[in-house]
Protein backbone atom coordinates (compact mmCIF):
# COMPACT_ATOMS: atom_id res chain seq x y z
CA UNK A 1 30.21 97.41 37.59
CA UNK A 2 31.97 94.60 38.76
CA UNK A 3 35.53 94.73 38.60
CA UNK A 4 36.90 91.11 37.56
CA UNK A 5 39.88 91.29 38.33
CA UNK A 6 39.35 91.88 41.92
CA UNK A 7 36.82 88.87 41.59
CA UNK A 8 39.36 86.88 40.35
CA UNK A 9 42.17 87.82 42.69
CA UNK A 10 39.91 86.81 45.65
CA UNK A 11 38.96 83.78 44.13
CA UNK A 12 42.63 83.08 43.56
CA UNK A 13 43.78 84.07 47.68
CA UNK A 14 41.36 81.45 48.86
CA UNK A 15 42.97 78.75 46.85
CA UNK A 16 46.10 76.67 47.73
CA UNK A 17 48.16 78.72 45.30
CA UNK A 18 47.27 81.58 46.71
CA UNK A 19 47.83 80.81 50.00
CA UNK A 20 51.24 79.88 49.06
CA UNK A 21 51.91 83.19 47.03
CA UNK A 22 51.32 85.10 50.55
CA UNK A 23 53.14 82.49 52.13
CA UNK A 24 56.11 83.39 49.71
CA UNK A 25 55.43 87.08 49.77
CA UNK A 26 55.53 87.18 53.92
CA UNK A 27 59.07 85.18 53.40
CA UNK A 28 60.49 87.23 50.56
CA UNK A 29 59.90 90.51 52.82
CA UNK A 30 61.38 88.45 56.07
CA UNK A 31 64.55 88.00 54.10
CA UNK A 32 64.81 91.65 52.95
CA UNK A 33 64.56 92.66 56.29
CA UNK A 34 67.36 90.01 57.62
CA UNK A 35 69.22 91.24 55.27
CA UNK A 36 69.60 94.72 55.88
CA UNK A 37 69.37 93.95 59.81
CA UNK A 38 71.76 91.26 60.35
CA UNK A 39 75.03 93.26 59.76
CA UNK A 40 73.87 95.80 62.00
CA UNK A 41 73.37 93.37 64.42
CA UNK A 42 76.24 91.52 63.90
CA UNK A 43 78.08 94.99 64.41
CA UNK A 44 76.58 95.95 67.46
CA UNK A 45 77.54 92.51 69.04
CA UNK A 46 80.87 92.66 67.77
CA UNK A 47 81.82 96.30 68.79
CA UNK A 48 84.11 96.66 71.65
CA UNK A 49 83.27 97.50 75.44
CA UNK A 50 85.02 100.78 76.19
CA UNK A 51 84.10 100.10 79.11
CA UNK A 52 85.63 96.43 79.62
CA UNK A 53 88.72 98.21 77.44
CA UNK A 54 89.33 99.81 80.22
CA UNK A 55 89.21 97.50 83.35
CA UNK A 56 91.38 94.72 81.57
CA UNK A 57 94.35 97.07 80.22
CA UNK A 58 95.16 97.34 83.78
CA UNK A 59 99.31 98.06 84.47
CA UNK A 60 101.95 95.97 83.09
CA UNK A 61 105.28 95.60 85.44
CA UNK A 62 108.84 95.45 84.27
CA UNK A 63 111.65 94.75 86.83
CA UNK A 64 111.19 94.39 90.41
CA UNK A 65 113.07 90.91 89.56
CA UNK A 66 114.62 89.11 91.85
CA UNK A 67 118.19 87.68 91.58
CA UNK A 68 119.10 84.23 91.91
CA UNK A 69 120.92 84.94 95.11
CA UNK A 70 118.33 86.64 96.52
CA UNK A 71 115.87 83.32 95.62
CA UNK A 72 118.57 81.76 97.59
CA UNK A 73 117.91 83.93 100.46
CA UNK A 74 114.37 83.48 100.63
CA UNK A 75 114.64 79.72 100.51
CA UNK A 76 117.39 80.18 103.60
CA UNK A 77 114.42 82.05 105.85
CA UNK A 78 111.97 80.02 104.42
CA UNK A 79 113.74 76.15 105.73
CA UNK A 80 111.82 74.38 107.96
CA UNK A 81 108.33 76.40 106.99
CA UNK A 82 105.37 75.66 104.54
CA UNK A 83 107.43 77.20 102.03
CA UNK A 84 110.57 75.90 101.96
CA UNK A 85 112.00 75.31 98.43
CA UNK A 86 109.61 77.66 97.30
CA UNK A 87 111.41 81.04 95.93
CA UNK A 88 111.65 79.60 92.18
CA UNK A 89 107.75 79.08 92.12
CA UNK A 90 106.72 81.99 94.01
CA UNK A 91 108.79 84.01 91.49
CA UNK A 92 106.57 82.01 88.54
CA UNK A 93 103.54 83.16 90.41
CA UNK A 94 104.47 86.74 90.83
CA UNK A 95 105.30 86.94 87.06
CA UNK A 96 102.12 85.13 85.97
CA UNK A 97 99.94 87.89 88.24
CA UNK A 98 101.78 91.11 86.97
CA UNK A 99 103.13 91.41 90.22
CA UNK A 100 106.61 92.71 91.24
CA UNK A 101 108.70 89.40 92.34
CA UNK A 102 110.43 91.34 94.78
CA UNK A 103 107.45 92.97 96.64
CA UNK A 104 105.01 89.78 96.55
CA UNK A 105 107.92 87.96 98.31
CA UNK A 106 108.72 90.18 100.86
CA UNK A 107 104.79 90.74 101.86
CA UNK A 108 105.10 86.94 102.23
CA UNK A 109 107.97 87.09 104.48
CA UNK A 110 106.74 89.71 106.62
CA UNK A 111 102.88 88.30 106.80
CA UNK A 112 103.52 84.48 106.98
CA UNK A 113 107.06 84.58 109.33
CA UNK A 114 108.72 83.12 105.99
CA UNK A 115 105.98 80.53 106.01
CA UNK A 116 106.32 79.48 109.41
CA UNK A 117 103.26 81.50 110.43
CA UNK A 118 100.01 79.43 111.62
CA UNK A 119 98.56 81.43 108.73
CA UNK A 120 100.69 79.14 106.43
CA UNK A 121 101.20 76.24 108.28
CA UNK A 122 97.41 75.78 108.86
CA UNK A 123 95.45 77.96 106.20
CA UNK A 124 97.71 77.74 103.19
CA UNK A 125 97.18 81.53 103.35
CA UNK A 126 100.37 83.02 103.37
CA UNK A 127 99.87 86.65 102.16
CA UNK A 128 96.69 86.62 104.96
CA UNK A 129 94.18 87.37 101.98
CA UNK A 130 90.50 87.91 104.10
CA UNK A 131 88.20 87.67 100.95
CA UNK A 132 84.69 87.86 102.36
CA UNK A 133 85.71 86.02 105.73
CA UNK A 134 87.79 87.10 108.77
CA UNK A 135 91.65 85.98 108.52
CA UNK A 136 91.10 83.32 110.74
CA UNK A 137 88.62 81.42 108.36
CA UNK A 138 89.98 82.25 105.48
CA UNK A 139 91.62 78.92 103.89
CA UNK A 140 93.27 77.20 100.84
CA UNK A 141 93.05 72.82 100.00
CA UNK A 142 96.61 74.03 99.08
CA UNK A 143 99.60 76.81 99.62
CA UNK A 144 99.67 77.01 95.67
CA UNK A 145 96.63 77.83 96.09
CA UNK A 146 97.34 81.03 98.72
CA UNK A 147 100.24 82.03 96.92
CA UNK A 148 97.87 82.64 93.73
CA UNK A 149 94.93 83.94 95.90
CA UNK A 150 97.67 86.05 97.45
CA UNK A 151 98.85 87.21 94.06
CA UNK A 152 95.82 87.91 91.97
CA UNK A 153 94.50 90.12 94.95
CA UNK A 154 97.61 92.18 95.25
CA UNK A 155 97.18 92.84 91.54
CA UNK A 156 93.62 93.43 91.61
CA UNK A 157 93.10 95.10 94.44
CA UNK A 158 96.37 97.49 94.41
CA UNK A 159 99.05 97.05 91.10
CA UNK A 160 96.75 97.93 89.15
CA UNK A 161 95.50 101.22 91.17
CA UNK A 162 98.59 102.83 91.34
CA UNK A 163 99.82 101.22 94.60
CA UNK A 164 102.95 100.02 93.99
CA UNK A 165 104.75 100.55 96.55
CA UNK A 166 105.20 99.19 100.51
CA UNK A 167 104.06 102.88 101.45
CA UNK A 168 101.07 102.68 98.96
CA UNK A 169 100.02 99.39 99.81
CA UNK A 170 100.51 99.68 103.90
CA UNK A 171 97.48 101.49 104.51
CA UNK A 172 95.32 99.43 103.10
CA UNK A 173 97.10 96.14 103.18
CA UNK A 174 97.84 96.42 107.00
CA UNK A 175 96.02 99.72 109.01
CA UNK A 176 97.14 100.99 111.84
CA UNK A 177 94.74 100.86 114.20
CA UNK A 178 92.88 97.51 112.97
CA UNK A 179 90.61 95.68 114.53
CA UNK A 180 92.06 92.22 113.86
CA UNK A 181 95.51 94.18 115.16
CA UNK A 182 95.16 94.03 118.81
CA UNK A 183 99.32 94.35 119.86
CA UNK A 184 99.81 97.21 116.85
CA UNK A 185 102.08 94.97 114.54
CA UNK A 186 100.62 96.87 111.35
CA UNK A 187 102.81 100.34 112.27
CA UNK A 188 105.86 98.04 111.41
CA UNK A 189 104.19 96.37 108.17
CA UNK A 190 106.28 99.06 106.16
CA UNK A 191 109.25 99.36 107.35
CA UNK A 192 109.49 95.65 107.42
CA UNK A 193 108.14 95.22 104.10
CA UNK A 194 111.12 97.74 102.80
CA UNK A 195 113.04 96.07 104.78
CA UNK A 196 113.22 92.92 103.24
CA UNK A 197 113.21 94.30 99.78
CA UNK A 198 116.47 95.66 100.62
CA UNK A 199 117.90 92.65 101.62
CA UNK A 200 116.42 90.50 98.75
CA UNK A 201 118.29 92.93 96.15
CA UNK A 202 116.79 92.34 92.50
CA UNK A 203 115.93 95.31 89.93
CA UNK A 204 114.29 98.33 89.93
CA UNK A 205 110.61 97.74 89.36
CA UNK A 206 108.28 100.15 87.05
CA UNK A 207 104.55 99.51 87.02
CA UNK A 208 102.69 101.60 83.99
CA UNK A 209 99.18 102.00 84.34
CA UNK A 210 96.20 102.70 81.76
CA UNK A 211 94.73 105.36 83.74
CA UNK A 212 98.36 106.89 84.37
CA UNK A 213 99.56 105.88 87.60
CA UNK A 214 102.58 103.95 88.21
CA UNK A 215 105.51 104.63 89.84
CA UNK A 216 109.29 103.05 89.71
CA UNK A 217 109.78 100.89 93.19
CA UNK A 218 113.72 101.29 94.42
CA UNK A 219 114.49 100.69 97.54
């Protein structure tokens, strides 16, 4: 027997109405499915990188400030080099990079002769930052420019490891025993470092670290 409903149901899907009736059927079960997707979605893009959480938290610095006085110092080394006049801005640089004002300074004295080095004369590259090049070809348009190369890769690179210190840093700022160190200048890179820390007074610095180093800097 022939079923006419099922006759008449065909008859209707071959028809423009019918067509349209799938049409809105496909859409209607498209939208239930957005629905019920979306937020899920939306959550999954939304939900924070533990990963990332990790990296940028980083260390924060308090002290390790530098007193007027001693600004006045630096700029009295500093006369007659690439960074004369300097102190008030490298102490805006150092703040801006997390970095101790009193260490980034003195790494500056002791690597660029208190600018006067060809290192900041010539390559605007005062804290001798190598990158991907030897020191020798590694160069900035400006010395702004070193200064904040200078400071973002003492950050990176050792703040916010742990090494905090001249005795932290000096291995692996300066090694003994370096290629690029022909005449052995890198066994003094600490004690000079400390050295002018001293005489540039300023606070007591504290670096504290998400993954739980940090250590007070006095000198």
């Amino acid at each position: 027997m022939v079923n006419k409903k099922d006759i008449a149901k065909k008859v209707i899907g071959k028809t423009p109405i019918g067509v349209k009736l799938k049409l809105a059927k496909v859409i209607i079960i498209l939208c239930v499915v957005a629905f019920f997707t979306f937020p899920v979605i939306v959550m999954f893009l939304l939900a924070p990188d533990s990963n990332k959480d990790k990296d940028d938290a980083g260390c924060t610095v308090s002290g390790g400030n530098v007193s007027a006085n001693g600004i006045d110092k630096f700029n009295e080394n500093a006369k007659g080099g690439k960074l004369e006049g300097k102190g008030k801005e490298i102490q805006k640089i150092a703040e801006k990079n997390k970095v101790p004002v009193n260490i980034f300074m003195a790494i500056i004295a002791s690597e660029s002769q208190w600018g006067k080095g060809e290192n900041a004369t010539r390559q605007n590259n005062p804290l001798s930052v190598m990158g991907s090049k030897s020191i020798h070809d590694s160069t900035y348009p400006t010395i702004e420019d070193g200064l904040n190369a200078g400071a973002k890769n003492l950050y990176d690179v050792y703040i916010s490891k742990g090494l905090d210190t001249p005795k932290k840093i000096g291995p692996k700022y300066a090694p003994v025993g370096a290629s690029n160190d022909p005449n052995n200048m890198n066994a003094r890179w600490i004690p000079t470092v400390e050295k002018i820390m001293k005489d540039l007074g300023g606070s007591e610095a504290k670096t504290s670290c998400s993954n739980g180093k940090g250590k007070s800097i006095k000198f």
